[in-house]
Protein backbone atom coordinates (compact mmCIF):
# COMPACT_ATOMS: atom_id res chain seq x y z
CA UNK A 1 23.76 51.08 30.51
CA UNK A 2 23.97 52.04 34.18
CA UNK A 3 26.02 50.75 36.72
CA UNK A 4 23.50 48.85 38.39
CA UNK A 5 24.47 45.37 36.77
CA UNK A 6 27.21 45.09 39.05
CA UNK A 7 25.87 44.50 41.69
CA UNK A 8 23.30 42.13 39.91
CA UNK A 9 23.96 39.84 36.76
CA UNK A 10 19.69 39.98 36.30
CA UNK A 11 20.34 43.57 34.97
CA UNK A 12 22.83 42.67 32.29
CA UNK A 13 22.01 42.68 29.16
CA UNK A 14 20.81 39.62 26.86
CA UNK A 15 24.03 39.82 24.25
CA UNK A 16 26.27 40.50 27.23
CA UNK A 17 24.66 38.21 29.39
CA UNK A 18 24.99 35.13 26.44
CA UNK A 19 28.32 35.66 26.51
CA UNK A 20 29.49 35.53 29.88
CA UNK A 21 27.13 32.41 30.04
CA UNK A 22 29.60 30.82 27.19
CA UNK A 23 32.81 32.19 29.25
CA UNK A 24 31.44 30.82 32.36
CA UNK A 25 30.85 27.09 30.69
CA UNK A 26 33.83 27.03 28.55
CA UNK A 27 35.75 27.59 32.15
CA UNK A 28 34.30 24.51 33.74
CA UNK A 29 33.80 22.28 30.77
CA UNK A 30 36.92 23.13 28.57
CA UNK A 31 39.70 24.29 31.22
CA UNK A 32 38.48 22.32 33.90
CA UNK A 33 37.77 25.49 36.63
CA UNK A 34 35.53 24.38 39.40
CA UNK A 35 31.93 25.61 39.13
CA UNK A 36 32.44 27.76 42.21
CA UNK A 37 35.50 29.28 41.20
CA UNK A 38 33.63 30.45 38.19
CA UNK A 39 30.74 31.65 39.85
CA UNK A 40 33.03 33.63 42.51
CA UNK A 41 35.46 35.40 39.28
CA UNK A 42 31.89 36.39 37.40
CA UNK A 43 29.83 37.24 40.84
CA UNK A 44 27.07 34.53 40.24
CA UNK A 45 25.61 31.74 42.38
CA UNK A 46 26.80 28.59 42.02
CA UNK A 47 23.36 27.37 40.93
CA UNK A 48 23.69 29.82 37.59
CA UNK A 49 26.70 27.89 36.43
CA UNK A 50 25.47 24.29 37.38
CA UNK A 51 22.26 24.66 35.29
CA UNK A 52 24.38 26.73 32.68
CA UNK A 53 26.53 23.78 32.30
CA UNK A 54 23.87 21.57 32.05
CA UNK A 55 22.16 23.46 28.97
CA UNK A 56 25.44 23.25 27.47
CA UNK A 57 25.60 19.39 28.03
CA UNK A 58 22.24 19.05 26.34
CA UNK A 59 22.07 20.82 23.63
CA UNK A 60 25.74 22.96 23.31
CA UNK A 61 26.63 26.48 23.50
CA UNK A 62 23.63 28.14 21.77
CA UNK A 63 21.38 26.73 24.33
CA UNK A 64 22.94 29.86 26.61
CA UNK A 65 21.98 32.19 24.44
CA UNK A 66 19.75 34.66 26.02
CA UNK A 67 15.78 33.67 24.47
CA UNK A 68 13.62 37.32 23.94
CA UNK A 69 10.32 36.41 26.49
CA UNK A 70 7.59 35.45 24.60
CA UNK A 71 5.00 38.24 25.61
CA UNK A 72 1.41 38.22 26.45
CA UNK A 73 -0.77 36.88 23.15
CA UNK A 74 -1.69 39.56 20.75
CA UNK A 75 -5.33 41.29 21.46
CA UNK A 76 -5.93 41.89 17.52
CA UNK A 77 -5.83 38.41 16.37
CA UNK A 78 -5.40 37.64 12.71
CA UNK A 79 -9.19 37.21 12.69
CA UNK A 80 -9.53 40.29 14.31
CA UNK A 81 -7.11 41.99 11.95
CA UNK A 82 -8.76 40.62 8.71
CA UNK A 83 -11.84 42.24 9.66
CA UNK A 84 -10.43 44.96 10.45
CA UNK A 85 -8.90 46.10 7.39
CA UNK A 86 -12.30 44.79 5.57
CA UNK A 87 -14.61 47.41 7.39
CA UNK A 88 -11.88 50.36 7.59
CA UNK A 89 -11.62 49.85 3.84
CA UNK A 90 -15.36 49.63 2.63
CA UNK A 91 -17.73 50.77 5.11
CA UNK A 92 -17.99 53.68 7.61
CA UNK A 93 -19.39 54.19 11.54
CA UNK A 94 -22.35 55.14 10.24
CA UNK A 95 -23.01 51.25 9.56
CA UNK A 96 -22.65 50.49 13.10
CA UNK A 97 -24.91 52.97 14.39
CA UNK A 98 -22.18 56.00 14.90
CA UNK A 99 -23.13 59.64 13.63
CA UNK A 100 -19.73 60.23 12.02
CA UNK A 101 -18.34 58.69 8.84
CA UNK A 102 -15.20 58.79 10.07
CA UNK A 103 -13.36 56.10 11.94
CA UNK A 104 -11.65 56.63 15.68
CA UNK A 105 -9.67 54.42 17.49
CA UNK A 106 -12.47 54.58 20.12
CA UNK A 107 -15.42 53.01 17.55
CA UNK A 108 -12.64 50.87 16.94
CA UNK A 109 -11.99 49.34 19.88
CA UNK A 110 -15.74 49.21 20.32
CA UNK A 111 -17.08 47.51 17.65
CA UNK A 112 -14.15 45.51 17.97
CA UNK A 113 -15.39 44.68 21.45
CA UNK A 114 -19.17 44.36 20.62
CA UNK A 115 -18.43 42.13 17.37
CA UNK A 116 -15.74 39.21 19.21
CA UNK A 117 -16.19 40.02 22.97
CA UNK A 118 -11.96 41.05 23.24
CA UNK A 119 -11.62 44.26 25.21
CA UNK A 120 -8.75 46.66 23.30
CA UNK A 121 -8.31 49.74 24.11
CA UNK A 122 -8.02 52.75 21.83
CA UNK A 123 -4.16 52.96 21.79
CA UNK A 124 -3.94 49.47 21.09
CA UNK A 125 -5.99 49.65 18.21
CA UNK A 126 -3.54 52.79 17.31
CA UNK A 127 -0.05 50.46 17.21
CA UNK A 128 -2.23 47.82 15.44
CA UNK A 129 -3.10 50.30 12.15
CA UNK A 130 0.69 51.94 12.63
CA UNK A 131 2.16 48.76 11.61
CA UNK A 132 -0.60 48.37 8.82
CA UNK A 133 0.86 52.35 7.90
CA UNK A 134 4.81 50.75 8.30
CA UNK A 135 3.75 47.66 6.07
CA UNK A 136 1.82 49.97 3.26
CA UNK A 137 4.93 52.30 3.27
CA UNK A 138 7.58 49.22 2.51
CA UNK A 139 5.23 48.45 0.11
CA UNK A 140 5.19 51.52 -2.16
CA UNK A 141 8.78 51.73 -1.39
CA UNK A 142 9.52 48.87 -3.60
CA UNK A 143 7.15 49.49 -5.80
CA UNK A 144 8.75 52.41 -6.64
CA UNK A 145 11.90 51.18 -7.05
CA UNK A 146 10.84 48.55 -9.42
CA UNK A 147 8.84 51.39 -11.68
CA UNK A 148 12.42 53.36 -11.40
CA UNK A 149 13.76 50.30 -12.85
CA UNK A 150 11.49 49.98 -15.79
């Protein structure tokens, strides 16, 4: 972690951050510190500890617990994904009008375009059949621990 969150609490980390959110409330609600006391010992605006304080009110201390952002909605959609893994398992390019029986990223992403109109691009497609890879590999894992077993 660099220095930089010094100068500005934005850069601090979530687990960090969660905690000095709890400090920060637990100073104004429990020992009675004035919310711009608090603000002036931590370096944060006033307004940080006034809304912190009334999370805290509503719903308690893990309210100020840092929440991961929710992301942008996932391209391959479970639709997408079932259909996927139907035509990478049974058919080849060749059904789709490709000269090559094996599968690219590239045909893909096309087919995946051409078939439900949702642009992905190639590298996309590429994290979407690594985690397919991760899941498959978990699974033979156990498997093989429970014929070890036997």
């Amino acid at each position: 972690m660099s220095n930089d969150w010094l100068s500005d609490a934005r850069k601090i980390p979530g687990e960090p951050m969660s905690y000095i959110r709890k400090l920060a409330v637990q100073s104004v609600v429990e020992r009675n510190y004035s919310p711009d006391l608090v603000a002036s010992v931590f370096g944060l605006s006033r307004s940080s500890v006034y809304e912190w304080v009334k999370k805290y009110e509503k719903a308690g201390y893990d309210a100020l617990n840092t929440q991961d952002a929710p992301g942008a909605e996932p391209r391959i959609t479970a639709k997408i994904d079932t259909w996927l893994k139907s035509i990478v398992l049974s058919e080849n390019p060749t059904s789709y009008g490709y000269d090559t029986v094996l599968w690219t990223c590239q045909i893909l992403a096309e087919i995946i375009e051409k078939t439900f109109c949702v642009r992905v691009i190639p590298s996309t497609v590429s994290a979407h059949l690594r985690q397919w890879v991760s899941v498959i590999k978990s699974h033979v894992i156990v498997l093989k621990s429970v014929i070890r077993r036997k």
